[in-house]
Protein backbone atom coordinates (compact mmCIF):
# COMPACT_ATOMS: atom_id res chain seq x y z
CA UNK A 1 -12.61 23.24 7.34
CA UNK A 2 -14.07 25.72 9.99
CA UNK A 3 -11.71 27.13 12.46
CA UNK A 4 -12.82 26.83 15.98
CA UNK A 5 -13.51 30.34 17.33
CA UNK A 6 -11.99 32.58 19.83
CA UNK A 7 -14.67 31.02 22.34
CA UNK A 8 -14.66 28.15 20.79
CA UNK A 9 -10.41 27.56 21.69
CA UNK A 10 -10.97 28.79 25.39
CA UNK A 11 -13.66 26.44 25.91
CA UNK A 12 -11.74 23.50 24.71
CA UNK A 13 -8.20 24.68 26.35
CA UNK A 14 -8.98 26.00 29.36
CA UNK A 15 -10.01 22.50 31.25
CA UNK A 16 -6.45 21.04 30.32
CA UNK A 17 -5.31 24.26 32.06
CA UNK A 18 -7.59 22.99 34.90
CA UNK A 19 -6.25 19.52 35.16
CA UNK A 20 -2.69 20.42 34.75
CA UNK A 21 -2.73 22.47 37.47
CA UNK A 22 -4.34 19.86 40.11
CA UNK A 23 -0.98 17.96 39.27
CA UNK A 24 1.36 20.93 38.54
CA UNK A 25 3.60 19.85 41.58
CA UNK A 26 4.53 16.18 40.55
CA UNK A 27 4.14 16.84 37.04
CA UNK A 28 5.14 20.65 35.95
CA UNK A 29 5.40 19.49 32.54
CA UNK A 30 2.19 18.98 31.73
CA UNK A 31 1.09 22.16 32.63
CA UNK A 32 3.49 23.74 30.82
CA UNK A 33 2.08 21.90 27.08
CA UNK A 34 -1.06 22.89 28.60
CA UNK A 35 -0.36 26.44 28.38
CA UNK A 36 1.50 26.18 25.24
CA UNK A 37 -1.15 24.68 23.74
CA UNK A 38 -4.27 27.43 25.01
CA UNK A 39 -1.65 30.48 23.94
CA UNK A 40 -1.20 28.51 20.36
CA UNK A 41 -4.69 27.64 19.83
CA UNK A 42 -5.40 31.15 20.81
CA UNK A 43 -3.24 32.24 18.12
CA UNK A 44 -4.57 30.40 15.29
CA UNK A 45 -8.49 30.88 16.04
CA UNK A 46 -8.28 34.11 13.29
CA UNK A 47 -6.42 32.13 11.22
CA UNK A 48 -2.48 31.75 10.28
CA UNK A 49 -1.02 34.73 11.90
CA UNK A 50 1.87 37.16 10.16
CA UNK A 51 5.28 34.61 9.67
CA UNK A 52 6.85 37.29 6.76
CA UNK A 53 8.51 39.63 8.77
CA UNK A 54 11.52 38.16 11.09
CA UNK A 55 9.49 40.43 14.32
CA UNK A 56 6.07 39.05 13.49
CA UNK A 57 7.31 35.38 13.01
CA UNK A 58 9.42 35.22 16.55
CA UNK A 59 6.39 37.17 18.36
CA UNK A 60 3.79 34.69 16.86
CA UNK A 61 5.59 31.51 16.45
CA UNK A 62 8.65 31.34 18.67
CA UNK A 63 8.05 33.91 21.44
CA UNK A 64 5.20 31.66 23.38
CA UNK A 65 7.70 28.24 23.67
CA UNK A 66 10.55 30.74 25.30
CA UNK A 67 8.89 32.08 27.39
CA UNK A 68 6.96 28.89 28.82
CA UNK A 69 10.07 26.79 29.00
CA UNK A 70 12.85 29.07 29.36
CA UNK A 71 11.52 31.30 31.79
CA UNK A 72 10.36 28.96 34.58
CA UNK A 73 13.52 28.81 36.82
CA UNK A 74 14.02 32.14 38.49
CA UNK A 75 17.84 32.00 37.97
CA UNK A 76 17.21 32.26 34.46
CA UNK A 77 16.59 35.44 32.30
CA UNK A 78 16.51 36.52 28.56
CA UNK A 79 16.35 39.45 26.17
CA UNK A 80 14.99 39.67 22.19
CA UNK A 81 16.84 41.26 19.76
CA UNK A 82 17.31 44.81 21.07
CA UNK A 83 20.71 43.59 22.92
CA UNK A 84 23.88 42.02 21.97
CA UNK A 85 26.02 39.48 23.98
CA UNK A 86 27.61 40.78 27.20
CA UNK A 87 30.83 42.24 27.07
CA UNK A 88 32.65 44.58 24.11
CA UNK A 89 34.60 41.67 21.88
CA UNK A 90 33.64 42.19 18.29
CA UNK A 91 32.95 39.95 15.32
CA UNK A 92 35.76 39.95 12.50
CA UNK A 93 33.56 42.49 10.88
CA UNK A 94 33.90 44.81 13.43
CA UNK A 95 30.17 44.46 14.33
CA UNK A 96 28.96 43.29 17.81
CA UNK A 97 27.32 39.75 18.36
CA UNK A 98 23.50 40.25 18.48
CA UNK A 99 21.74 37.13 18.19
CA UNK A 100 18.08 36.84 18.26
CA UNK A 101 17.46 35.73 21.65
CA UNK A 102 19.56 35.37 24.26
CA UNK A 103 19.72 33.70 28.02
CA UNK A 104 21.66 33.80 30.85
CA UNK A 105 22.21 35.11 34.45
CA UNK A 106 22.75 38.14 36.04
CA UNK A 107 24.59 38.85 39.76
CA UNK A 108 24.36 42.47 40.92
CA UNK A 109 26.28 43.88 37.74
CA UNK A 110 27.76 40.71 36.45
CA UNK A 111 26.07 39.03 33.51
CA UNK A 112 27.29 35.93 31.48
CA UNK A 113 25.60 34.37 29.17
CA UNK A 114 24.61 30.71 28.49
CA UNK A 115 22.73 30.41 25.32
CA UNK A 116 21.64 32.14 22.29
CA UNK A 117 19.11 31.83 19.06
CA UNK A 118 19.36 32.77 15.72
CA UNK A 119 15.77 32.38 13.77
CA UNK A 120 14.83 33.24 10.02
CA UNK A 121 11.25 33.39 8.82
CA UNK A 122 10.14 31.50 6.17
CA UNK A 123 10.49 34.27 3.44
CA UNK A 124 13.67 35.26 4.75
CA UNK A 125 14.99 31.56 5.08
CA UNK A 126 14.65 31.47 1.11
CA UNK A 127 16.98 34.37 0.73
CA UNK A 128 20.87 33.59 0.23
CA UNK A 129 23.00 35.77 3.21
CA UNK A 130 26.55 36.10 2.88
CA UNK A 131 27.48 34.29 6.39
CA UNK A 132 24.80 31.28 7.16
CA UNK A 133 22.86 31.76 10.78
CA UNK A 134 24.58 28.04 11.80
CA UNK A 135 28.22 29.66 11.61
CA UNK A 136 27.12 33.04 13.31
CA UNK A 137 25.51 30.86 15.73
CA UNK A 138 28.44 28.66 16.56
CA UNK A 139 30.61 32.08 16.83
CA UNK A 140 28.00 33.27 19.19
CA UNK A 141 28.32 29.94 21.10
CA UNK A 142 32.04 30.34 20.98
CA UNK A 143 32.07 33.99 22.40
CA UNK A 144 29.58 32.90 25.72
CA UNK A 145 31.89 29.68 25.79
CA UNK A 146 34.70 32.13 26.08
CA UNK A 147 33.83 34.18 28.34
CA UNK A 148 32.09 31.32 31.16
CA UNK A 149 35.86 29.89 31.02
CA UNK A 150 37.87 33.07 31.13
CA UNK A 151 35.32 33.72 34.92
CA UNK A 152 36.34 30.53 35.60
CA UNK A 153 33.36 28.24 35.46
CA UNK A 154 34.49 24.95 34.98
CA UNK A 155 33.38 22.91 32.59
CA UNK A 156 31.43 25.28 30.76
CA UNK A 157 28.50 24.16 28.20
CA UNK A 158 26.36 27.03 26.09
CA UNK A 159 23.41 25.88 24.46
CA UNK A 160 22.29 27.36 20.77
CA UNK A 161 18.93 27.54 18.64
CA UNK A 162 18.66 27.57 15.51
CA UNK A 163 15.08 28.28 13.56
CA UNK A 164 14.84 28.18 10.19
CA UNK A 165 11.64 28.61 8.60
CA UNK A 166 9.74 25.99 10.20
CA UNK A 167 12.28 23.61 11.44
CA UNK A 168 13.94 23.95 14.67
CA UNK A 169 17.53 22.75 15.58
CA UNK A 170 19.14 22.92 19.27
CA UNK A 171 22.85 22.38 19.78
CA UNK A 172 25.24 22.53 23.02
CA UNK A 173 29.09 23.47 22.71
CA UNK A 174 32.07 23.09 25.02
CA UNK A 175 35.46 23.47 24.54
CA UNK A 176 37.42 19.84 24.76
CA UNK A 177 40.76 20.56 23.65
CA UNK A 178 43.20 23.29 22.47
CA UNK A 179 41.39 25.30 20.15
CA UNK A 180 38.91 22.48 19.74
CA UNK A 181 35.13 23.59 20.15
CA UNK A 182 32.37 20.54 19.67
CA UNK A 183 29.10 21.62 18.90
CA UNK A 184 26.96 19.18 18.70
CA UNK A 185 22.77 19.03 17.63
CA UNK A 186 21.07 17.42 20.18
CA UNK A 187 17.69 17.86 18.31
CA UNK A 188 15.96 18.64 15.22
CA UNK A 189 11.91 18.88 14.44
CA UNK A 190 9.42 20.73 12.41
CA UNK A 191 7.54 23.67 14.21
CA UNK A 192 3.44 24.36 14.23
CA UNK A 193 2.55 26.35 11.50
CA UNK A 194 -1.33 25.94 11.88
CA UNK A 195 -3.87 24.71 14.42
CA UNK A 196 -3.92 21.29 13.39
CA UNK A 197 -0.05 20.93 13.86
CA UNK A 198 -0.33 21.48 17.25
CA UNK A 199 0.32 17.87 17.91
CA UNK A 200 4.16 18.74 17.17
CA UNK A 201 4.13 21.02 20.55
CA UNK A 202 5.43 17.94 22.82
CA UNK A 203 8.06 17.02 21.00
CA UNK A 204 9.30 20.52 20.77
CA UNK A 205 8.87 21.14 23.97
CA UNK A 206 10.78 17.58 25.30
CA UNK A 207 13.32 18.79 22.45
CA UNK A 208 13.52 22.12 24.28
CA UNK A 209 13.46 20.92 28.02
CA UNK A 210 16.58 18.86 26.83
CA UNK A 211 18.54 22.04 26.25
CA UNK A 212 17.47 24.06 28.91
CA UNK A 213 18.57 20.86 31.24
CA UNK A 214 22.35 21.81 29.48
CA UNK A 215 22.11 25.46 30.59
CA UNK A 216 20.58 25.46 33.82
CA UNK A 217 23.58 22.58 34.45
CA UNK A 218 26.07 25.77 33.94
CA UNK A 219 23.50 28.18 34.97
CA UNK A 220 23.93 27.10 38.57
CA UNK A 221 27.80 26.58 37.90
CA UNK A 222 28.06 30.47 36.84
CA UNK A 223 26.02 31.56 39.91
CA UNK A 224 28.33 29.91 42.43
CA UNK A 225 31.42 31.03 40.67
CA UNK A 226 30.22 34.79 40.66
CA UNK A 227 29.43 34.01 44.04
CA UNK A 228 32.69 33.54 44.59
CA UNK A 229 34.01 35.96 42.59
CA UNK A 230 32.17 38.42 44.96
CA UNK A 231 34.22 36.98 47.76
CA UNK A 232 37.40 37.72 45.95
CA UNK A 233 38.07 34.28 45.55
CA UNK A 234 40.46 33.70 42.44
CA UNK A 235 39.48 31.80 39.03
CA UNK A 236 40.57 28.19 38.53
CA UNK A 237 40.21 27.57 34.79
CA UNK A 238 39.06 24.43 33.65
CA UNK A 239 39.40 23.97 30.82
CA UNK A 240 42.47 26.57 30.79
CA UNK A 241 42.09 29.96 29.16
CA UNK A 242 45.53 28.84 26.74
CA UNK A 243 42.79 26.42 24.93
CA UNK A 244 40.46 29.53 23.88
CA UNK A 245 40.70 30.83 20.01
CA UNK A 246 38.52 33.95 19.64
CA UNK A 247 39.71 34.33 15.85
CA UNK A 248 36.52 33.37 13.65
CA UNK A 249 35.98 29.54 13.13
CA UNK A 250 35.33 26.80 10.93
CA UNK A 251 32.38 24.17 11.07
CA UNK A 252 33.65 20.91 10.19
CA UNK A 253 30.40 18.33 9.85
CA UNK A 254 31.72 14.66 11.34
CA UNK A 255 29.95 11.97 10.32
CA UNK A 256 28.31 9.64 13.53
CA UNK A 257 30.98 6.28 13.88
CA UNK A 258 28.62 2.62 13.19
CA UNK A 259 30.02 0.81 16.06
């Protein structure tokens, strides 16, 4: 079957960019699959792009839904690879966090972080590493956890990412009781990995909206805390800092109760 063109793709795309945009003010979501959609098509009009290397396969596959969904709400921003999670805690290993993506919010110097995402390519998902990306995840979901409730934002939640290969999983985490962190997957679904699986970009993207709905919930509870931190008003911790463990951690899988 004959890919559509370079020309061909803008042609087609650009009118739902068009229409989108006439409703863009009651309806910012479609104009958001809208874009997804003309950047993906883009993509594939030359064919399957590069999804080897772990750099080619987030700039070509993961980097465009990010950015469209993540980076909307100003109080929101986010950093690739090149950085590792604020503070100076290490891993057991002695080696700092430095997960593939990560977001959060920044206040003059102050930054804490709210979620992070660990991704394999597909070659790379095939080869057996000697800690999985779902446990370095959850201890990177820990750490930001950690750290929200030693500043004193109650009720902390972090939000995680995990791709592997193509299939995506999203998971939130708070801390509930002493020593007790529950991370839970709120989603699961296979990502695009041609031009005629672009149907899969709404459910991604509703998968996606879901979590960013979890951190921008203790986005805005971070900003008014280091707002008050500015004003030298003291922490109240809730949860309290006693229930935090920052020794490494276990994932134990429960089974969903029938009621």
């Amino acid at each position: 079957v004959r890919l559509p063109t370079w020309y061909e793709v803008q042609k087609i795309t650009i009118p739902f960019l068009h229409e989108a945009m006439k409703t863009m003010d009651d309806n910012p979501l479609d104009l958001i699959v809208a874009n997804i959609l003309h950047r993906a098509a883009l993509l594939f009009s030359n064919g399957t792009p590069d999804s080897d290397l772990e750099d080619s396969f987030m700039h070509n596959f993961i980097a465009t839904l990010f950015e469209d969904i993540f980076m909307l709400d100003t109080i929101l921003e986010s950093k690739w690879a090149n950085g590792q999670l604020s503070g100076k805690r290490k891993c057991d290993d002695g080696t700092h966090f430095k997960p593939d993506y990560v977001i959060f919010i920044t206040q003059r110097s102050h930054r804490l972080d709210l979620s992070c995402a660990e991704a394999k390519s597909p070659i790379n998902n095939r080869i057996i590493f000697p800690k999985s990306d779902l446990v370095k995840l959850g201890q990177e979901m820990r750490w930001m956890l950690n750290k929200l409730v030693r500043e004193g934002v109650g009720k902390p939640v972090v939000g995680g990412i995990l791709v592997t290969g193509f299939q995506t999983q999203t998971y939130k985490m708070e801390l509930i009781d002493i020593g007790v962190y529950r991370m839970v997957e709120l989603s699961k679904t296979l990502f695009f990995r041609n031009i005629h699986e672009l149907t899969l970009i709404p459910t991604i993207v509703s998968n996606l909206l879901q979590l960013k709905h979890v951190i921008l919930t203790t986005a805005k509870k971070a900003n008014d805390r280091l707002c008050s931190k500015s004003k030298g008003i003291p922490p109240r911790h809730d949860p309290p800092v006693s229930w935090l463990r920052d020794t490494d951690i276990d994932l134990v899988k429960r089974q969903k109760t029938k009621e």
